[in-house]
N, C-alpha and C. Protein backbone atom coordinates (compact mmCIF):
# COMPACT_ATOMS: atom_id res chain seq x y z
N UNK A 1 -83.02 -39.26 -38.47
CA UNK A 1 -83.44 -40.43 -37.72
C UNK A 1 -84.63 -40.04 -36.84
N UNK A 2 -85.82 -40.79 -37.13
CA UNK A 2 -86.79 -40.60 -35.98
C UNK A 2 -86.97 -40.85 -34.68
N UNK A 3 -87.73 -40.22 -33.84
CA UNK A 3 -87.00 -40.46 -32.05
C UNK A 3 -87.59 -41.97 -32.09
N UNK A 4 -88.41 -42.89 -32.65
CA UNK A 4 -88.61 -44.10 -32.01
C UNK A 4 -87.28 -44.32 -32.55
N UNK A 5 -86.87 -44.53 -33.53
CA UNK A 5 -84.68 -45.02 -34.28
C UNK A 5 -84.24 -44.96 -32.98
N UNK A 6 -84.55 -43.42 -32.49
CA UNK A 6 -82.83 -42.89 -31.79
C UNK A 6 -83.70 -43.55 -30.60
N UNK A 7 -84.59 -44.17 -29.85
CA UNK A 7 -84.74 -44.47 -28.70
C UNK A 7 -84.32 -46.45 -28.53
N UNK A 8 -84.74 -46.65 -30.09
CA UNK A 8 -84.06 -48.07 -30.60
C UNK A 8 -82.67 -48.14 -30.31
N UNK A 9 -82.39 -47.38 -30.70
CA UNK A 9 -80.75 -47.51 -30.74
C UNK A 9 -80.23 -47.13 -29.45
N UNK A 10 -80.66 -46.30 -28.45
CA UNK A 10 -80.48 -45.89 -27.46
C UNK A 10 -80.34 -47.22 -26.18
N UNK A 11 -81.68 -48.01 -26.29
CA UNK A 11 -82.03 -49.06 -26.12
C UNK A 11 -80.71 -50.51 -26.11
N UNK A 12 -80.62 -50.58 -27.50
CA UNK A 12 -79.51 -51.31 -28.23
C UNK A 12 -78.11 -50.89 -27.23
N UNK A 13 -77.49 -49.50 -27.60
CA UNK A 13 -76.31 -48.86 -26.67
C UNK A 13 -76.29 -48.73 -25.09
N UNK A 14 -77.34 -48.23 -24.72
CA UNK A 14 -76.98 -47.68 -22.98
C UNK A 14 -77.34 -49.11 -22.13
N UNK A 15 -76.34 -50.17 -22.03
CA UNK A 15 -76.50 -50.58 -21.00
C UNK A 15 -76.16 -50.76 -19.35
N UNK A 16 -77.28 -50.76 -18.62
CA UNK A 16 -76.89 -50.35 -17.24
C UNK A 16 -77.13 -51.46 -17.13
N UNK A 17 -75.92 -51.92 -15.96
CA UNK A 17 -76.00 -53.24 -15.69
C UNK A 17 -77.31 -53.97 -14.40
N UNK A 18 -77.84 -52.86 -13.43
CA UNK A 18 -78.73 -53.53 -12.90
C UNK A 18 -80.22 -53.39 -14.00
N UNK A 19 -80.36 -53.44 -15.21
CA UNK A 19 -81.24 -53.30 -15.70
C UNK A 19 -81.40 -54.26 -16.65
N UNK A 20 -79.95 -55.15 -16.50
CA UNK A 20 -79.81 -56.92 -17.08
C UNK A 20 -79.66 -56.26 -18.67
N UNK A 21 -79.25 -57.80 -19.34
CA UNK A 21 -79.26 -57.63 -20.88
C UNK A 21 -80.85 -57.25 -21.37
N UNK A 22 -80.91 -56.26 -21.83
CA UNK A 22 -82.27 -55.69 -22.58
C UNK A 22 -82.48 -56.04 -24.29
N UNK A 23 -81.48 -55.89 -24.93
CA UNK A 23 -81.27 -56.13 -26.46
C UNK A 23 -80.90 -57.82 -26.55
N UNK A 24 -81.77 -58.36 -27.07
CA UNK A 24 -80.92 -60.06 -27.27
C UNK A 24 -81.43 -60.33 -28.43
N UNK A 25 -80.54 -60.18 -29.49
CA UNK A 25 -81.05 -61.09 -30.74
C UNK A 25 -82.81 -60.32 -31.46
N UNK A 26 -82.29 -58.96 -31.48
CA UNK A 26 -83.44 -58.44 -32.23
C UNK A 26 -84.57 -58.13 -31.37
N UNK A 27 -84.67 -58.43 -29.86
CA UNK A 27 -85.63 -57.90 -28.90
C UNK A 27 -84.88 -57.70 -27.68
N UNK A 28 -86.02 -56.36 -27.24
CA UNK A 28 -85.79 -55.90 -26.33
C UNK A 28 -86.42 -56.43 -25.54
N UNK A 29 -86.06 -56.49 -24.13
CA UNK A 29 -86.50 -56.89 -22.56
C UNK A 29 -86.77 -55.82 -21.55
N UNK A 30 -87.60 -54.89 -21.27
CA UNK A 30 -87.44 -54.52 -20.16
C UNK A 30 -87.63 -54.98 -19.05
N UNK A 31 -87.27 -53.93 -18.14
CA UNK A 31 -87.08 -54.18 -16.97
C UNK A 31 -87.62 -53.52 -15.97
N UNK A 32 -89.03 -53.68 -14.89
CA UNK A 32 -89.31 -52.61 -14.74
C UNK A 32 -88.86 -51.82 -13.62
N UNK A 33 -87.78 -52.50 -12.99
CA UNK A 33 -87.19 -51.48 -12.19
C UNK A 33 -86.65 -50.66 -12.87
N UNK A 34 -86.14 -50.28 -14.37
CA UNK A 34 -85.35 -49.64 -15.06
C UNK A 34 -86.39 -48.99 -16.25
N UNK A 35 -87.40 -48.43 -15.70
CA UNK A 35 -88.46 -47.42 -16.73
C UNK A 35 -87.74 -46.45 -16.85
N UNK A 36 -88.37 -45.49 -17.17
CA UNK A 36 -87.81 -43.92 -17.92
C UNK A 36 -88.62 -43.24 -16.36
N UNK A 37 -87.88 -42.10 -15.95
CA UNK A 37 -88.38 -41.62 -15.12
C UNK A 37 -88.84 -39.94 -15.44
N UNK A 38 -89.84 -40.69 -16.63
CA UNK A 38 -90.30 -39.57 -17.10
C UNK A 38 -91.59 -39.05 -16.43
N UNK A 39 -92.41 -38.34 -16.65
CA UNK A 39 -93.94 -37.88 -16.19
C UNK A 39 -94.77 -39.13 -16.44
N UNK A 40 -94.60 -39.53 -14.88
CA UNK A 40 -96.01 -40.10 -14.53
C UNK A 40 -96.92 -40.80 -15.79
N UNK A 41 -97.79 -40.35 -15.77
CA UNK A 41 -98.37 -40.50 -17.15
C UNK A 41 -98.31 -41.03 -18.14
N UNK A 42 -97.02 -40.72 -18.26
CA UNK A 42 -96.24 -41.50 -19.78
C UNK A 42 -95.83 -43.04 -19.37
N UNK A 43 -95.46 -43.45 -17.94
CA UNK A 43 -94.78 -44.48 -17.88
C UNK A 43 -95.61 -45.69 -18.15
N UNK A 44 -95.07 -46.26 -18.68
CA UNK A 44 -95.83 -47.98 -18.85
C UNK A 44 -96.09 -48.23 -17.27
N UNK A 45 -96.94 -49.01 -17.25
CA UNK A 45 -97.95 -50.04 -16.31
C UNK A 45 -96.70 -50.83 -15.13
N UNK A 46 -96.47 -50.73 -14.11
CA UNK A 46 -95.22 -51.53 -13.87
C UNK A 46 -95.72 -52.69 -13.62
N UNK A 47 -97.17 -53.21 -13.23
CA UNK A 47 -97.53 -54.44 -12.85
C UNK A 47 -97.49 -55.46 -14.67
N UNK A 48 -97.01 -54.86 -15.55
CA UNK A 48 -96.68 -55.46 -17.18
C UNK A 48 -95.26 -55.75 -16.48
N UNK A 49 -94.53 -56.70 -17.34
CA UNK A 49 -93.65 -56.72 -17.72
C UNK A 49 -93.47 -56.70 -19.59
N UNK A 50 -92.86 -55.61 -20.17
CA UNK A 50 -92.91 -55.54 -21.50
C UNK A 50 -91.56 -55.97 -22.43
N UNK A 51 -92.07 -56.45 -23.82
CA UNK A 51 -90.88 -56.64 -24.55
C UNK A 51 -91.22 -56.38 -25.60
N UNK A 52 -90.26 -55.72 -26.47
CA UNK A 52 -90.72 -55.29 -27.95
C UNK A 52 -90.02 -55.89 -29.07
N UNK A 53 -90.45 -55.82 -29.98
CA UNK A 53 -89.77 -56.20 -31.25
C UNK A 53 -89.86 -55.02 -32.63
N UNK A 54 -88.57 -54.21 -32.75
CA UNK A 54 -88.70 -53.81 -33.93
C UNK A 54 -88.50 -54.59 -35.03
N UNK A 55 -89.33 -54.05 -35.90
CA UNK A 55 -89.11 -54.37 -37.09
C UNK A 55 -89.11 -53.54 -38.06
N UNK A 56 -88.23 -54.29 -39.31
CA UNK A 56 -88.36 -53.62 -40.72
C UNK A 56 -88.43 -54.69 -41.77
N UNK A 57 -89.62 -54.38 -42.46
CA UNK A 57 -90.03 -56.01 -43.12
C UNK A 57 -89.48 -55.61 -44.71
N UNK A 58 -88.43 -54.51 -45.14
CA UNK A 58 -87.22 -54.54 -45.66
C UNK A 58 -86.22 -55.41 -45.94
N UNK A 59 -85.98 -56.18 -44.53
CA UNK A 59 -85.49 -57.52 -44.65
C UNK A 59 -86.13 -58.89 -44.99
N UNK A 60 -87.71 -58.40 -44.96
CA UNK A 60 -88.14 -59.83 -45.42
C UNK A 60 -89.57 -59.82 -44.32
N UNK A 61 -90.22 -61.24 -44.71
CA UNK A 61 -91.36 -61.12 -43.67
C UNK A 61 -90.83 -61.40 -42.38
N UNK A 62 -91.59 -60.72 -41.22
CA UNK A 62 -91.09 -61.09 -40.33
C UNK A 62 -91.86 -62.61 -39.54
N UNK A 63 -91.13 -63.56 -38.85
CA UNK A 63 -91.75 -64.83 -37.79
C UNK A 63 -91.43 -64.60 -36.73
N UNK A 64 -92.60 -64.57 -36.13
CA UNK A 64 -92.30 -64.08 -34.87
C UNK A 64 -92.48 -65.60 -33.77
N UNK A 65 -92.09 -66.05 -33.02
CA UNK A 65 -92.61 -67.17 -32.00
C UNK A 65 -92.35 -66.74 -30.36
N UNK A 66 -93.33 -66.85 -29.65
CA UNK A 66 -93.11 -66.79 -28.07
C UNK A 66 -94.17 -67.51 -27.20
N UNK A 67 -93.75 -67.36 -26.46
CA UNK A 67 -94.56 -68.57 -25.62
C UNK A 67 -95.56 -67.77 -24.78
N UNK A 68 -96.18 -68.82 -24.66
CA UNK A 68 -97.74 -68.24 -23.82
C UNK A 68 -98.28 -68.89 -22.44
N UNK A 69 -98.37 -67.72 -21.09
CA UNK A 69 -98.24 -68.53 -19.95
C UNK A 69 -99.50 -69.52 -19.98
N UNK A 70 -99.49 -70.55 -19.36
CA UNK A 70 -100.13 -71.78 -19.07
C UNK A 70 -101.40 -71.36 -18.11
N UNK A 71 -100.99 -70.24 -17.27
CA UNK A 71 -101.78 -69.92 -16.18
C UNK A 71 -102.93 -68.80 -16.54
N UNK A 72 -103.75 -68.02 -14.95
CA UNK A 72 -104.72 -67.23 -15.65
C UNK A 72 -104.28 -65.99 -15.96
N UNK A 73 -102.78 -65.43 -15.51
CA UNK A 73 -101.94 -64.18 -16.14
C UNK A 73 -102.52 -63.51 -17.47
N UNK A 74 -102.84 -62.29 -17.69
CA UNK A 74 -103.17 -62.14 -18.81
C UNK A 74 -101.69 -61.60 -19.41
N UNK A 75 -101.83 -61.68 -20.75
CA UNK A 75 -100.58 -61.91 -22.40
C UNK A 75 -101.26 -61.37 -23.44
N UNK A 76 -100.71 -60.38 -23.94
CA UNK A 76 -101.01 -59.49 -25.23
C UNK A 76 -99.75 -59.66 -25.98
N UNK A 77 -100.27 -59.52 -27.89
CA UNK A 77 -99.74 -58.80 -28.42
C UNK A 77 -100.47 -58.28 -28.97
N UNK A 78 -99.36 -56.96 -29.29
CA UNK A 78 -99.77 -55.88 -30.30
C UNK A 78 -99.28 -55.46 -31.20
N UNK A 79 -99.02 -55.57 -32.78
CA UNK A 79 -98.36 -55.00 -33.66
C UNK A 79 -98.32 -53.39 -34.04
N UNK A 80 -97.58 -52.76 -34.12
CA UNK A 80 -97.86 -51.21 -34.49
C UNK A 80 -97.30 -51.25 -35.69
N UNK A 81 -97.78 -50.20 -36.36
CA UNK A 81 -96.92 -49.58 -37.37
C UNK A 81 -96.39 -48.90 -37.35
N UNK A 82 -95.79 -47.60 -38.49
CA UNK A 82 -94.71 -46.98 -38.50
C UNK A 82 -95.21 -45.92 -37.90
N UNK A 83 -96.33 -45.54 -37.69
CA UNK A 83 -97.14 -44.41 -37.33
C UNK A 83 -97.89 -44.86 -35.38
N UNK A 84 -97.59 -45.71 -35.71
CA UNK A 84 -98.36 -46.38 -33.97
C UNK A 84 -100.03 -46.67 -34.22
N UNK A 85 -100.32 -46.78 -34.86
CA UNK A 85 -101.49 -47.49 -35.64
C UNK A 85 -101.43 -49.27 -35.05
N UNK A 86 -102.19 -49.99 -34.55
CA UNK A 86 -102.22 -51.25 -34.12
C UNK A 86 -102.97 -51.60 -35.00
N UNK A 87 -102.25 -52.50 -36.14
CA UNK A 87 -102.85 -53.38 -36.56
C UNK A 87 -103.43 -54.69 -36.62
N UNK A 88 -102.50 -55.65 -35.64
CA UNK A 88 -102.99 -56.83 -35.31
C UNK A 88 -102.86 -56.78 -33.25
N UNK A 89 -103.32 -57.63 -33.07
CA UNK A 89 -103.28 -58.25 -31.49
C UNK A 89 -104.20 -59.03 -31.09
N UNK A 90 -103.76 -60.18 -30.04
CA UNK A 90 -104.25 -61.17 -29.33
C UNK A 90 -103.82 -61.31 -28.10
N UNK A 91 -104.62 -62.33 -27.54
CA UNK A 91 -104.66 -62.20 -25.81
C UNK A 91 -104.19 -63.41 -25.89
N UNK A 92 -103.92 -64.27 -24.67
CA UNK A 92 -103.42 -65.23 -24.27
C UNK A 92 -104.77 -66.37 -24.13
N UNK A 93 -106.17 -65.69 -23.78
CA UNK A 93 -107.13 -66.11 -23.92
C UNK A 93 -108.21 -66.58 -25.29
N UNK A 94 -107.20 -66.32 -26.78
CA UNK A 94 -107.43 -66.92 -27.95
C UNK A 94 -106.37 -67.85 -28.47
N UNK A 95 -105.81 -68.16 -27.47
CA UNK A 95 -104.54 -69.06 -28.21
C UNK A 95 -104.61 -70.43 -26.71
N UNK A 96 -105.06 -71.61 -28.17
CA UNK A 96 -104.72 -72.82 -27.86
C UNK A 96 -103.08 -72.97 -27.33
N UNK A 97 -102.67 -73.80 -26.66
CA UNK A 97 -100.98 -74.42 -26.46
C UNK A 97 -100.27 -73.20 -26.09
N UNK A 98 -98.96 -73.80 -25.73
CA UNK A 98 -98.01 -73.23 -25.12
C UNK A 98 -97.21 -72.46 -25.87
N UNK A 99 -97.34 -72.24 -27.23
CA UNK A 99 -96.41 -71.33 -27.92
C UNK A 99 -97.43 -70.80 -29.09
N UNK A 100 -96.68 -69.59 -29.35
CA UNK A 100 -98.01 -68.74 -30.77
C UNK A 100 -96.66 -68.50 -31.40
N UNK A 101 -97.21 -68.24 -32.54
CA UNK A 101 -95.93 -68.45 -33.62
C UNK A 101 -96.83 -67.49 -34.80
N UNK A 102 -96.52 -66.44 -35.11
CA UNK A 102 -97.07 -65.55 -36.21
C UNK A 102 -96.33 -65.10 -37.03
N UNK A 103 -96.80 -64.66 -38.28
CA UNK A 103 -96.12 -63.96 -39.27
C UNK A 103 -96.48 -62.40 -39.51
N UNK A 104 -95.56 -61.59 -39.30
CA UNK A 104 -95.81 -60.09 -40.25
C UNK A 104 -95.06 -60.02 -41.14
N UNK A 105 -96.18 -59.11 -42.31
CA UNK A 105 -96.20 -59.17 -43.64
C UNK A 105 -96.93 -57.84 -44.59
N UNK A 106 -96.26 -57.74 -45.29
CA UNK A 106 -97.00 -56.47 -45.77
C UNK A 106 -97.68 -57.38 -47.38
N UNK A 107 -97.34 -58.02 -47.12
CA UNK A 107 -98.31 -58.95 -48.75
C UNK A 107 -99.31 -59.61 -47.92
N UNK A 108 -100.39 -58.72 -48.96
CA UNK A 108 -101.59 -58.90 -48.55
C UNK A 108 -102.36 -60.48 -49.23
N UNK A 109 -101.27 -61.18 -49.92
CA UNK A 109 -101.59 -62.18 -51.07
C UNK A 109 -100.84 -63.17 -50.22
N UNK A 110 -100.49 -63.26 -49.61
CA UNK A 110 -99.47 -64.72 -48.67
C UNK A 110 -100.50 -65.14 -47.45
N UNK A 111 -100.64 -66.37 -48.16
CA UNK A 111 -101.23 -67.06 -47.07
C UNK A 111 -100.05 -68.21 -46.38
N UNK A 112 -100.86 -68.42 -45.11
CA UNK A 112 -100.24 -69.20 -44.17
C UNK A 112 -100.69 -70.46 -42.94
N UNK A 113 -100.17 -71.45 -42.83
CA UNK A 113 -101.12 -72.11 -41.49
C UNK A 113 -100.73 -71.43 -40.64
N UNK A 114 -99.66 -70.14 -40.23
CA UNK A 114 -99.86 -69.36 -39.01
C UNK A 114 -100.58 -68.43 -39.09
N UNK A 115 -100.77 -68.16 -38.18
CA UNK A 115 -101.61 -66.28 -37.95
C UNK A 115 -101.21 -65.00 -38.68
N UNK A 116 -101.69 -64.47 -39.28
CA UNK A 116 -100.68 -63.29 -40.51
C UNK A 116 -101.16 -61.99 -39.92
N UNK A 117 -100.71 -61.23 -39.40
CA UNK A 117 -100.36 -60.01 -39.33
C UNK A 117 -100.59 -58.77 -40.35
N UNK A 118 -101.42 -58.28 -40.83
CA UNK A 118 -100.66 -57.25 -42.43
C UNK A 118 -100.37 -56.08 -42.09
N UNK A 119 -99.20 -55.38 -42.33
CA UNK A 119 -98.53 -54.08 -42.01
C UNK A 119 -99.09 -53.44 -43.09
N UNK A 120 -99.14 -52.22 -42.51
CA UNK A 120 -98.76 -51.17 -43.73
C UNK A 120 -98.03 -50.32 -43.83
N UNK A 121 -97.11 -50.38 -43.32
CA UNK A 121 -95.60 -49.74 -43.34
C UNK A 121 -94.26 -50.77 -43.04
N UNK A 122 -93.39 -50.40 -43.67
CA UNK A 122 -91.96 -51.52 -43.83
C UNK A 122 -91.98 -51.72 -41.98
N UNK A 123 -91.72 -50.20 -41.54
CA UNK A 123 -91.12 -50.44 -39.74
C UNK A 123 -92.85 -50.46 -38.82
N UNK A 124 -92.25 -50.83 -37.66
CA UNK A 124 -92.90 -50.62 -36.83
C UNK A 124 -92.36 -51.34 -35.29
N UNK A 125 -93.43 -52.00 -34.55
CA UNK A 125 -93.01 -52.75 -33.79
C UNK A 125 -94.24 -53.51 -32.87
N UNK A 126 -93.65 -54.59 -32.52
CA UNK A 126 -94.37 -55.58 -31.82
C UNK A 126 -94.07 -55.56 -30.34
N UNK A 127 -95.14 -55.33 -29.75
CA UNK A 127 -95.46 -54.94 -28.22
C UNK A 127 -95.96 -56.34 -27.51
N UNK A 128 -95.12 -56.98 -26.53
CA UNK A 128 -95.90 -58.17 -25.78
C UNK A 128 -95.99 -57.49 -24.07
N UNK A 129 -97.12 -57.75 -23.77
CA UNK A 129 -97.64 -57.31 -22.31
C UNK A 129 -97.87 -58.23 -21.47
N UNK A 130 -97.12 -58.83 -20.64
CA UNK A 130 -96.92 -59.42 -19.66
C UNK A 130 -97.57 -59.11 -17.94
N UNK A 131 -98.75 -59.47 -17.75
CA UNK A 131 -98.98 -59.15 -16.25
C UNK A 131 -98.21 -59.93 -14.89
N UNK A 132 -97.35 -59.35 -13.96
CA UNK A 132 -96.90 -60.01 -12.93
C UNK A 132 -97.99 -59.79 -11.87
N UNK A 133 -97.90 -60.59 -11.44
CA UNK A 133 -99.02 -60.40 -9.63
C UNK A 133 -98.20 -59.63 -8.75
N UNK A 134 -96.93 -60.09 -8.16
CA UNK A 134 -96.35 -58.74 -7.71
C UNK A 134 -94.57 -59.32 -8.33
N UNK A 135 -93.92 -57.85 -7.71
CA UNK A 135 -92.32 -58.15 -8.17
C UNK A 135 -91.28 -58.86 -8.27
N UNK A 136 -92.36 -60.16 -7.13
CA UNK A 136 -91.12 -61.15 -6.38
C UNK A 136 -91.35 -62.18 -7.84
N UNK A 137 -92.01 -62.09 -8.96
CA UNK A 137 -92.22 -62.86 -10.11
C UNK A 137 -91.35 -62.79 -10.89
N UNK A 138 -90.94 -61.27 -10.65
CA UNK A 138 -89.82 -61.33 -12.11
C UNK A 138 -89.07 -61.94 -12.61
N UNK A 139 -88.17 -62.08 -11.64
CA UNK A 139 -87.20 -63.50 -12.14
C UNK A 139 -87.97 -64.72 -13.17
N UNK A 140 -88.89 -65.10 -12.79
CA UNK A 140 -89.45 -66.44 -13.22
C UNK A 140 -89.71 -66.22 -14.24
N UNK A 141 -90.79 -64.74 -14.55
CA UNK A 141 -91.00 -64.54 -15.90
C UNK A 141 -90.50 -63.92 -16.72
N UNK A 142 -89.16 -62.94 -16.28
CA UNK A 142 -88.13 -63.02 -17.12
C UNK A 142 -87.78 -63.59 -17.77
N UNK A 143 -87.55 -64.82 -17.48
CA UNK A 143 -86.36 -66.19 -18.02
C UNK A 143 -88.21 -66.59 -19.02
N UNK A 144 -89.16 -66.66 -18.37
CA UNK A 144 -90.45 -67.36 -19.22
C UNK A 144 -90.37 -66.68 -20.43
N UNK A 145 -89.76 -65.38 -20.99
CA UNK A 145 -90.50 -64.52 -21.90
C UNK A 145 -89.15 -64.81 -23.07
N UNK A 146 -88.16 -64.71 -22.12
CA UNK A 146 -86.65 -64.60 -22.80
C UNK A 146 -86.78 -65.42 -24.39
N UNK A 147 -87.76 -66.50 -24.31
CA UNK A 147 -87.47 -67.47 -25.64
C UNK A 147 -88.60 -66.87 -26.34
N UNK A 148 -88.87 -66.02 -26.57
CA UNK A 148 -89.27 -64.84 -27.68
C UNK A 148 -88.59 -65.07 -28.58
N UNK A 149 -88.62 -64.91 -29.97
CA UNK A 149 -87.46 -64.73 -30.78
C UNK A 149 -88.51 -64.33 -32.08
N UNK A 150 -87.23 -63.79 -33.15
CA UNK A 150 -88.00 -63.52 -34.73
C UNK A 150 -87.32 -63.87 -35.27
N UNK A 151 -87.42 -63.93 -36.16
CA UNK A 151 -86.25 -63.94 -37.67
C UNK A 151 -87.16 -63.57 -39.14
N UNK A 152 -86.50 -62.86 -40.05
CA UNK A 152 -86.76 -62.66 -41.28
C UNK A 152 -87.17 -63.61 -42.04
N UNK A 153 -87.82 -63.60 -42.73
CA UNK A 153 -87.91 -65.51 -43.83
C UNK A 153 -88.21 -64.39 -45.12
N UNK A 154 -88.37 -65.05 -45.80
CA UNK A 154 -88.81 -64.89 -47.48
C UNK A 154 -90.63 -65.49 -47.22
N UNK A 155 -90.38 -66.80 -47.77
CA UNK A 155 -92.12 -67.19 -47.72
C UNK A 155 -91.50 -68.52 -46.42
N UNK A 156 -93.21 -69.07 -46.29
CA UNK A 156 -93.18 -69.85 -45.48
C UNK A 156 -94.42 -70.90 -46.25
């Protein structure tokens, strides 16, 4: 098992309860009072709030949908691959309306009226970057991010 697996799964298993439900339905939530208190350096941004999405497009293509703040907050995604290679990403500042709705896909032959993604590896994962102004936000944009969701499809 590779350490991103065992940190997936780690993720999935260790929950501490002031660090709220993190795993819901195929994504993770962090939390950033609850980073890794590893070297400096390594730690994510705390003024982000982050959420990821693994995937394995094994099960199928992946649809991804989440919503996009209204305000001037900046909003990323980023797709990685199995290697951490970024293949796709957008800002909050190329997306019309209140929700983005994309597909990843390793068929390079499927077209779509959503946004297509192309992997080149089955796993990887989808990175959304969330800026708070300060901590007293979290709450709000917690609950804002929560209706994230994916699911597998075949075609669309």
């Amino acid at each position: 098992m590779s350490k991103l697996d065992k940190g997936l799964k780690r993720a999935q298993t260790e929950y501490r309860p002031e660090c709220g439900e993190r795993w819901v339905e195929g994504v993770i939530y962090s939390n950033p009072d609850c980073l890794s208190d590893v070297a400096s350096s390594r730690r994510p941004n705390p003024d982000f709030i982050y959420t990821l999405i693994p995937y394995d497009l094994k099960k199928g293509n992946l649809l991804v949908s989440a919503p996009v703040p209204s305000d001037d907050r900046y909003w990323s995604i980023h797709a990685h691959n199995r290697n951490t290679d970024a293949f796709y990403k957008i800002t909050n500042t190329e997306i019309d309306g209140d929700r983005f709705k994309f597909l990843v896909t390793r068929d390079r032959n499927l077209r779509s009226d959503l946004s297509v993604a192309y992997a080149s590896s089955n796993k990887g994962l989808i990175l959304f970057r969330l800026t708070m102004k300060n901590f007293k936000e979290y709450s709000i944009l917690d609950e804002f991010r929560r209706s994230t969701n994916r699911k597998y499809v075949e075609n669309l």
